[in-house]
PDB file of N, CA and C in Angstrom:
ATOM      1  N   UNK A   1       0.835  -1.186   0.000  1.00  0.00           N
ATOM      2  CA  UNK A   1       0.000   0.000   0.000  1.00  0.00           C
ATOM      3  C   UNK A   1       0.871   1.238   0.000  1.00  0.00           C
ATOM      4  N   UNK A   2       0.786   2.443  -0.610  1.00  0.00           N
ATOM      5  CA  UNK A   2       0.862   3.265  -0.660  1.00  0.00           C
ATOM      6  C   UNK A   2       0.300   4.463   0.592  1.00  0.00           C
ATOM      7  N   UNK A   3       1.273   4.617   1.428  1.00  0.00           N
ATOM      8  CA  UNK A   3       1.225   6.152   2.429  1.00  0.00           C
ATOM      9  C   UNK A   3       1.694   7.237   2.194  1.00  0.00           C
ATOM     10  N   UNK A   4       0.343   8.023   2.073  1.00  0.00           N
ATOM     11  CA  UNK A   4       0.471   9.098   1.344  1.00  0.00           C
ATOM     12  C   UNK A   4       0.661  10.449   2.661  1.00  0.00           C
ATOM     13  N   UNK A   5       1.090  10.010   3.816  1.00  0.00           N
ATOM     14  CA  UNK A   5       1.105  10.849   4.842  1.00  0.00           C
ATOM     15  C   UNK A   5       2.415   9.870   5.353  1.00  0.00           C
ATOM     16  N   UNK A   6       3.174   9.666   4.291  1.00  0.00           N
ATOM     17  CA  UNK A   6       4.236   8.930   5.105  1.00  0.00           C
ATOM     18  C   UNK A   6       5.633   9.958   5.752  1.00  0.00           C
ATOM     19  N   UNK A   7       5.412  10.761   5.406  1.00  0.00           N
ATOM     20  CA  UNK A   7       6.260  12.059   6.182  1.00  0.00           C
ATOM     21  C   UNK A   7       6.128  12.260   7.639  1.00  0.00           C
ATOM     22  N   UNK A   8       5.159  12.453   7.960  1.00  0.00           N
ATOM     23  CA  UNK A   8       4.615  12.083   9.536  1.00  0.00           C
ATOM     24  C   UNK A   8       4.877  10.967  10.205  1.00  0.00           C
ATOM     25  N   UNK A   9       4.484   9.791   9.449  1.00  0.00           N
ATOM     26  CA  UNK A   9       4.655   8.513   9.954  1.00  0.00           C
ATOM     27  C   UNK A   9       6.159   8.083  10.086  1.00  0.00           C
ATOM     28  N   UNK A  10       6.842   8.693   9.307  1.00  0.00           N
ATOM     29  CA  UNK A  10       7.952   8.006   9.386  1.00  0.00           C
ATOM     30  C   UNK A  10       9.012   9.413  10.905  1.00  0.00           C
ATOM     31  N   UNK A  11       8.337  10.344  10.440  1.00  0.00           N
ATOM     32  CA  UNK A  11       9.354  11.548  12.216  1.00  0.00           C
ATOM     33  C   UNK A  11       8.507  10.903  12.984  1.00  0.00           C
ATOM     34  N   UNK A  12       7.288  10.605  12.805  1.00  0.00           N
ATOM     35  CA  UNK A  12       6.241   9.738  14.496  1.00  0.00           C
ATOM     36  C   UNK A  12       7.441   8.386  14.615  1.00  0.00           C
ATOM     37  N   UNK A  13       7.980   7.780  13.674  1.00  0.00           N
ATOM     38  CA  UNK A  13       8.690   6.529  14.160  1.00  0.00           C
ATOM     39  C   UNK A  13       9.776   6.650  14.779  1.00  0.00           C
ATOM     40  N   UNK A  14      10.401   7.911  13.737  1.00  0.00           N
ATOM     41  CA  UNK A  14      12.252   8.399  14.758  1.00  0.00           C
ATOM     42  C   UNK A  14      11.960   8.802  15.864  1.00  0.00           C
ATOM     43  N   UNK A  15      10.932  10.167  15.885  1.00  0.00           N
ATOM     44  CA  UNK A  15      10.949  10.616  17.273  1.00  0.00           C
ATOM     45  C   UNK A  15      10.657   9.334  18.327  1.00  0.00           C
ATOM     46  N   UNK A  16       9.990   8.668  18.365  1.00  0.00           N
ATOM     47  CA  UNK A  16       9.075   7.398  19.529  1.00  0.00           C
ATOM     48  C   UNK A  16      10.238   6.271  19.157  1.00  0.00           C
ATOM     49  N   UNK A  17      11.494   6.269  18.805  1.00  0.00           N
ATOM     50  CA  UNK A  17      12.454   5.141  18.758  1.00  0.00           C
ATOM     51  C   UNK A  17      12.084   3.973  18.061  1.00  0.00           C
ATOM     52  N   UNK A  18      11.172   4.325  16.938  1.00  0.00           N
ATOM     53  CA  UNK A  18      11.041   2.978  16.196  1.00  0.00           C
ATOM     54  C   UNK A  18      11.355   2.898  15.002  1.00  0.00           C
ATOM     55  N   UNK A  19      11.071   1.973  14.392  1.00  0.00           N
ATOM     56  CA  UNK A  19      12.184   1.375  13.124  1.00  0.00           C
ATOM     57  C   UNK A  19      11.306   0.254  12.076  1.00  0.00           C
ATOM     58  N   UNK A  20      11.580   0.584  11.125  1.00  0.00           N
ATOM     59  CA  UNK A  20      10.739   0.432   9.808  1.00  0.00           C
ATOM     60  C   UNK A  20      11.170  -1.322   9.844  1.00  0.00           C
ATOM     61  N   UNK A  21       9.911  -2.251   9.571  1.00  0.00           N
ATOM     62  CA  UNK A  21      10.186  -3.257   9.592  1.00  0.00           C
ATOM     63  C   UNK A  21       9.424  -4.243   8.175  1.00  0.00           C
ATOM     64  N   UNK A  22      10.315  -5.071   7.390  1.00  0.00           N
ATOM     65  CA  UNK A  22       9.298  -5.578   5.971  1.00  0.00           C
ATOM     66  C   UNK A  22       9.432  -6.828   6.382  1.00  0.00           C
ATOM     67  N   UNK A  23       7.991  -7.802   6.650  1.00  0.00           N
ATOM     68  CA  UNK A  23       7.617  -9.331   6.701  1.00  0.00           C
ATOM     69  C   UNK A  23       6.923  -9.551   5.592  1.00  0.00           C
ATOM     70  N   UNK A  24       7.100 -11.222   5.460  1.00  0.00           N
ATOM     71  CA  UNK A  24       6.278 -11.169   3.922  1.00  0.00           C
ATOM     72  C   UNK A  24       5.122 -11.948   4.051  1.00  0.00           C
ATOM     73  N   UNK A  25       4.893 -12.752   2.548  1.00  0.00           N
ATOM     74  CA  UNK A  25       3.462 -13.072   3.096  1.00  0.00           C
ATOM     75  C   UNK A  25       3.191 -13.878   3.833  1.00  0.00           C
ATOM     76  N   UNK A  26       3.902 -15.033   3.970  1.00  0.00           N
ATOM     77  CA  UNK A  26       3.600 -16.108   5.138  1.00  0.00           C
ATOM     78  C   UNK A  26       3.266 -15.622   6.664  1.00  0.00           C
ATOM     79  N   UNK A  27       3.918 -14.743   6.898  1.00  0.00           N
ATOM     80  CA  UNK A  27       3.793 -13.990   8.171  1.00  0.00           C
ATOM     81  C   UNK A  27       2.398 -13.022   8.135  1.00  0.00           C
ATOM     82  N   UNK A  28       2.197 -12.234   6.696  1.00  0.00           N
ATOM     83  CA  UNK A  28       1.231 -11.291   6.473  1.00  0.00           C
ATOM     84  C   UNK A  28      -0.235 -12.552   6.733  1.00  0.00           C
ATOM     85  N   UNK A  29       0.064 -14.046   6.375  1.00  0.00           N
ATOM     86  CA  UNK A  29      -1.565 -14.547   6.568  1.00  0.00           C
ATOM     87  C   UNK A  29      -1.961 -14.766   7.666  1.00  0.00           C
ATOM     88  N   UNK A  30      -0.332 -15.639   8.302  1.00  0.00           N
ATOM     89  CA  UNK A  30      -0.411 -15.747   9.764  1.00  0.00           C
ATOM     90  C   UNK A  30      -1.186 -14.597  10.979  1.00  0.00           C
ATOM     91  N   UNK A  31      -0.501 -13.515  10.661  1.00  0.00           N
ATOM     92  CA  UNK A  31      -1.316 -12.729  11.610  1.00  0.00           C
ATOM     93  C   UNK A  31      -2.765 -12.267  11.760  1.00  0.00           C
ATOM     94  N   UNK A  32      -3.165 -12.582  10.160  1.00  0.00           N
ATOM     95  CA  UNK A  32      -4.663 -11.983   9.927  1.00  0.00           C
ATOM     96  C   UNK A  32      -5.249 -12.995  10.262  1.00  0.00           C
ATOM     97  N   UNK A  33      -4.759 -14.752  10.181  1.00  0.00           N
ATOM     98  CA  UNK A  33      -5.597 -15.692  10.741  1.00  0.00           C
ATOM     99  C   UNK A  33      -5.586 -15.598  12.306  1.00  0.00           C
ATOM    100  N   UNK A  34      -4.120 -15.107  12.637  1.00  0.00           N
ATOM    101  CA  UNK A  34      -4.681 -14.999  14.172  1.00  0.00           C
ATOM    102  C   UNK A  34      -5.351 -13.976  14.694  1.00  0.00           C
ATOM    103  N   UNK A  35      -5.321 -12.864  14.264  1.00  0.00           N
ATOM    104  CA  UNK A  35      -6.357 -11.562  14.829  1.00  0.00           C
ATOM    105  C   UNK A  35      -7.893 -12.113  14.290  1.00  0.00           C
ATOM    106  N   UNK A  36      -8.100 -12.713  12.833  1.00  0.00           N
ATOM    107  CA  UNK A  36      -9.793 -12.522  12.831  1.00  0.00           C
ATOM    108  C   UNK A  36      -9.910 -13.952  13.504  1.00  0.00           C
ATOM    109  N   UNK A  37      -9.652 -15.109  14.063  1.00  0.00           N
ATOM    110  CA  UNK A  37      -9.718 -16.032  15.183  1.00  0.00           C
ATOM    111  C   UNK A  37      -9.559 -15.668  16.373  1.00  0.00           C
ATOM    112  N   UNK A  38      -8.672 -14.512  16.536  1.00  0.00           N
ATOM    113  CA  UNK A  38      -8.828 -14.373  18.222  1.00  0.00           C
ATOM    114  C   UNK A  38      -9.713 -13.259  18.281  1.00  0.00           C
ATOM    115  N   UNK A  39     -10.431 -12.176  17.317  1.00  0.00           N
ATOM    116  CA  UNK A  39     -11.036 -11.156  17.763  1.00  0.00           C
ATOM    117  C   UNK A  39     -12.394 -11.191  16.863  1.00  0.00           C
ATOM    118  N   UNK A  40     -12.455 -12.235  15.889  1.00  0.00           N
ATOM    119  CA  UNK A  40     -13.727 -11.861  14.839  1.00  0.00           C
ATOM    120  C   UNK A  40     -13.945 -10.845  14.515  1.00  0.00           C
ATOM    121  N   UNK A  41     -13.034  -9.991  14.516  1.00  0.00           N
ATOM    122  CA  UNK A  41     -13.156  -9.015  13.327  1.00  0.00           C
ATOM    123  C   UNK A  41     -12.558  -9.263  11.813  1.00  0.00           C
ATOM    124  N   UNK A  42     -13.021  -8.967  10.911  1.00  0.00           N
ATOM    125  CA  UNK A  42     -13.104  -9.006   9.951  1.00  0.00           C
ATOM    126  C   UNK A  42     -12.411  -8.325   9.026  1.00  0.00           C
ATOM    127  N   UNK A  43     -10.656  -8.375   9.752  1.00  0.00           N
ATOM    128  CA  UNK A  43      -9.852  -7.503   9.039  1.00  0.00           C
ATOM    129  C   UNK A  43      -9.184  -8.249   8.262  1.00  0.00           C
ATOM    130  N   UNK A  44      -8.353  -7.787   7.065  1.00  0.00           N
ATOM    131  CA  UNK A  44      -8.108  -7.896   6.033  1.00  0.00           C
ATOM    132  C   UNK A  44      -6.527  -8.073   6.414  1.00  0.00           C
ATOM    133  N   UNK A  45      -5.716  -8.309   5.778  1.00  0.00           N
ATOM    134  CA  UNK A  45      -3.909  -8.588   5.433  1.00  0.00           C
ATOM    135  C   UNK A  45      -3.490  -7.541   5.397  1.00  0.00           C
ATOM    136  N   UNK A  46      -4.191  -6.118   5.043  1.00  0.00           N
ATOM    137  CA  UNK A  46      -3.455  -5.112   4.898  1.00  0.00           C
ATOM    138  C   UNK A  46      -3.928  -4.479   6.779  1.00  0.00           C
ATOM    139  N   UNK A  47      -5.317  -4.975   6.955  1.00  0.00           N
ATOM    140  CA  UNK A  47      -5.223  -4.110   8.008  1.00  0.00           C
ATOM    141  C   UNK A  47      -4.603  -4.955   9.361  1.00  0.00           C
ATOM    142  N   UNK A  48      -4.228  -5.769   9.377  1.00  0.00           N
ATOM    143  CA  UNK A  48      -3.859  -6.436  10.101  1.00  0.00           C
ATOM    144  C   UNK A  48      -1.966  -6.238  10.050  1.00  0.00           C
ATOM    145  N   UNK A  49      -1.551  -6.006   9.186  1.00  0.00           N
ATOM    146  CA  UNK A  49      -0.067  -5.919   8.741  1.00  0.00           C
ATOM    147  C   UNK A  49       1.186  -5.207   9.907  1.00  0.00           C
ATOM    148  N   UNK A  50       0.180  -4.212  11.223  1.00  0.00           N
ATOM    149  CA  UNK A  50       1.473  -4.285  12.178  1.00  0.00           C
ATOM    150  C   UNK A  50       0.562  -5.105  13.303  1.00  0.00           C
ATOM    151  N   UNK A  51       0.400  -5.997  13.359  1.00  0.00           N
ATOM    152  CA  UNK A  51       0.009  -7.164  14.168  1.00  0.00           C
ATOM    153  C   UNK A  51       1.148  -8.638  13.645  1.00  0.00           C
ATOM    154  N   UNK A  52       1.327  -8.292  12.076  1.00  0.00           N
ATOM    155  CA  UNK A  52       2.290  -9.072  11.336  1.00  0.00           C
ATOM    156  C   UNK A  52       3.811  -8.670  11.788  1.00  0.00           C
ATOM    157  N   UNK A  53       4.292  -7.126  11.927  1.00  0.00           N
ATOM    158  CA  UNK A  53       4.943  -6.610  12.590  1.00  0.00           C
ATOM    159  C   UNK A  53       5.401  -7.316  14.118  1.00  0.00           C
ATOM    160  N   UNK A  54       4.786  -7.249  14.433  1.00  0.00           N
ATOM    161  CA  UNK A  54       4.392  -7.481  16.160  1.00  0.00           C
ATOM    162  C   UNK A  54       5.161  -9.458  15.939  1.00  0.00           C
ATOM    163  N   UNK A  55       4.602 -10.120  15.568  1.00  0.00           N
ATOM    164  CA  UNK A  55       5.150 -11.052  15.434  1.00  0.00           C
ATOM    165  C   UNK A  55       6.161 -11.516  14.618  1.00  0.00           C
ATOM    166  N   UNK A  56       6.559 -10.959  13.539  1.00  0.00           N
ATOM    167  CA  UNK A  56       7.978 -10.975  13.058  1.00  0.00           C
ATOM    168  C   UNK A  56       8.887 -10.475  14.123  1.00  0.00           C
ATOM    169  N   UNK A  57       8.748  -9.351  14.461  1.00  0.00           N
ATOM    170  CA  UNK A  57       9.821  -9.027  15.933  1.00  0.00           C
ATOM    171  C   UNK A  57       9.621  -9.903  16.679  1.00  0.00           C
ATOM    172  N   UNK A  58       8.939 -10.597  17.282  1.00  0.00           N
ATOM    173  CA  UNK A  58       9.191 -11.482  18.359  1.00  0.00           C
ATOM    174  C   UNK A  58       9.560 -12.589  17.991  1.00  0.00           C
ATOM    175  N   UNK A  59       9.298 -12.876  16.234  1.00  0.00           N
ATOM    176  CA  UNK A  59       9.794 -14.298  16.142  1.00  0.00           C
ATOM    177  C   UNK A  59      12.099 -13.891  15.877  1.00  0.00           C
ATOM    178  N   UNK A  60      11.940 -12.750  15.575  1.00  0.00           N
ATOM    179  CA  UNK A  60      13.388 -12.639  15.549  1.00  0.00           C
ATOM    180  C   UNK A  60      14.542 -12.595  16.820  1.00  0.00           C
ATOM    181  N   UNK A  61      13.598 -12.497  17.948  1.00  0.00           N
ATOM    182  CA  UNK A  61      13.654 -12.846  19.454  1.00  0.00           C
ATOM    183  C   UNK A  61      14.090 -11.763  20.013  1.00  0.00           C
ATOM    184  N   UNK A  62      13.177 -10.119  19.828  1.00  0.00           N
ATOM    185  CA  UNK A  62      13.125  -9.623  20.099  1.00  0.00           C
ATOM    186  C   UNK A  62      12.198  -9.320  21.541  1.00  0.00           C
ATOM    187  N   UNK A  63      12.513  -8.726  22.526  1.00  0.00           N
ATOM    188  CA  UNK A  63      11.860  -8.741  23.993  1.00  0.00           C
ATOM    189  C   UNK A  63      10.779  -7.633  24.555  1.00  0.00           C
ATOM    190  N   UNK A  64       9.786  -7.682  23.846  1.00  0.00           N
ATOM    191  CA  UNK A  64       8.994  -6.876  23.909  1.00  0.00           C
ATOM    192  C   UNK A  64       7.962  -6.885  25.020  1.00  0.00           C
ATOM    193  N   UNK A  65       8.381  -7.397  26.105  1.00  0.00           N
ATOM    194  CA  UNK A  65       7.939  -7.335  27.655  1.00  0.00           C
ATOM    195  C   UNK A  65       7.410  -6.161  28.357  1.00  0.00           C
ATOM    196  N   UNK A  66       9.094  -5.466  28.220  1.00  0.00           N
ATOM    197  CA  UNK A  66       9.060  -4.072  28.670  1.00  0.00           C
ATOM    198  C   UNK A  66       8.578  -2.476  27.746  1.00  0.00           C
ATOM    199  N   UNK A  67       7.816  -2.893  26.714  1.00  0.00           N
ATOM    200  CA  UNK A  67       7.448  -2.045  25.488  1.00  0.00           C
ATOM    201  C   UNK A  67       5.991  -1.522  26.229  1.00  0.00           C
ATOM    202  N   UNK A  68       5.579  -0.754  25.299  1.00  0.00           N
ATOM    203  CA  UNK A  68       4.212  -0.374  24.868  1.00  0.00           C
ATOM    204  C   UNK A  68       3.748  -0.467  23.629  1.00  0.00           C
ATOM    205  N   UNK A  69       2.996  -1.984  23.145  1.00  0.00           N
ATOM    206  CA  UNK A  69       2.955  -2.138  21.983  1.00  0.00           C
ATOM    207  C   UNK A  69       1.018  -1.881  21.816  1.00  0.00           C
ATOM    208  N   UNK A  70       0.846  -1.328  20.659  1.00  0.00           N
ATOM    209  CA  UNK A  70      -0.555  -1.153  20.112  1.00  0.00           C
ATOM    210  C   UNK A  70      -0.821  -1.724  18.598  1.00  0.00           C
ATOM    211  N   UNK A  71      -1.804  -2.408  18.581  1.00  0.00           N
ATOM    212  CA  UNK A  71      -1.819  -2.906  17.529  1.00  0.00           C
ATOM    213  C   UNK A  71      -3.411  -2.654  16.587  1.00  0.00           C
ATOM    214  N   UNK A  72      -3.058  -1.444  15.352  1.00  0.00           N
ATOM    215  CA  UNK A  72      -4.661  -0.860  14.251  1.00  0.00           C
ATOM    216  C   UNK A  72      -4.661  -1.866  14.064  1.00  0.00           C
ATOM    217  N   UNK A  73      -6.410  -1.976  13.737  1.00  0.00           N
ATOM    218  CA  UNK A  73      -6.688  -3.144  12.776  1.00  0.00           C
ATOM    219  C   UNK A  73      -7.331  -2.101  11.910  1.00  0.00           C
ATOM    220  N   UNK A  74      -7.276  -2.100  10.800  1.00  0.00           N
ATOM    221  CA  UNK A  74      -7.697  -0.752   9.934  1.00  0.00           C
ATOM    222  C   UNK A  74      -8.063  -1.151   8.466  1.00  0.00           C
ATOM    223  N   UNK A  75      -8.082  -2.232   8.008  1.00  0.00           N
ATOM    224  CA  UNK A  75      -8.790  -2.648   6.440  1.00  0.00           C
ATOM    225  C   UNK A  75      -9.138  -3.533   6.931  1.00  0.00           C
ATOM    226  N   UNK A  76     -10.615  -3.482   6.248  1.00  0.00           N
ATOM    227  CA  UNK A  76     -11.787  -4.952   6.235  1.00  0.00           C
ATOM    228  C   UNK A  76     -11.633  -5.623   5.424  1.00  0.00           C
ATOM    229  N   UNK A  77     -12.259  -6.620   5.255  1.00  0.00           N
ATOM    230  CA  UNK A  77     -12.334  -7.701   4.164  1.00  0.00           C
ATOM    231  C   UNK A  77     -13.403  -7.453   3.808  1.00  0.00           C
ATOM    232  N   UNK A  78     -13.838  -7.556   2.659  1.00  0.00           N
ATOM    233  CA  UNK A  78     -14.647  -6.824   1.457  1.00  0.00           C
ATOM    234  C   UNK A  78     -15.952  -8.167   0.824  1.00  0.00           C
ATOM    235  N   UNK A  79     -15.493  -9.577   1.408  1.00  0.00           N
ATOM    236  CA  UNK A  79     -15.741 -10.375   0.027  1.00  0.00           C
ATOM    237  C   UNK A  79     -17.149 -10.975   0.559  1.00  0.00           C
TER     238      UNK A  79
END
């Protein structure tokens, strides 16, 4: 997808110490099967994609204990 307010998004990431992360699709289905199974919502691969985030870092064995993590769900599934 295309962010067209990615100027913001990306000083919101430097300033708040975070860091641009690319998972692909195996990871992109994984997470959308686990968010619309654990929450029945009816989000989509794109809106689910930093929930995909969220678990690529932890599968790289990153320690996100002591974080504050939030996770959009922000595109539906359409079909």
């Amino acid at each position: 997808d295309e962010t067209y307010d990615w100027l913001a998004v990306v000083e919101a990431m430097l300033a708040t110490g975070g860091w641009p992360l690319v998972v692909d699709e195996a990871t992109l289905a994984t997470a959308n099967a686990l968010a619309v199974e654990t929450t029945g919502i009816a989000a989509d691969e794109t809106g689910t994609a930093g929930l995909a985030g969220v678990v690529a870092t932890l599968a790289a064995g990153v320690d996100l204990r002591a974080e504050s993590v939030a996770v959009l769900f922000t595109g539906a599934r359409r079909s």
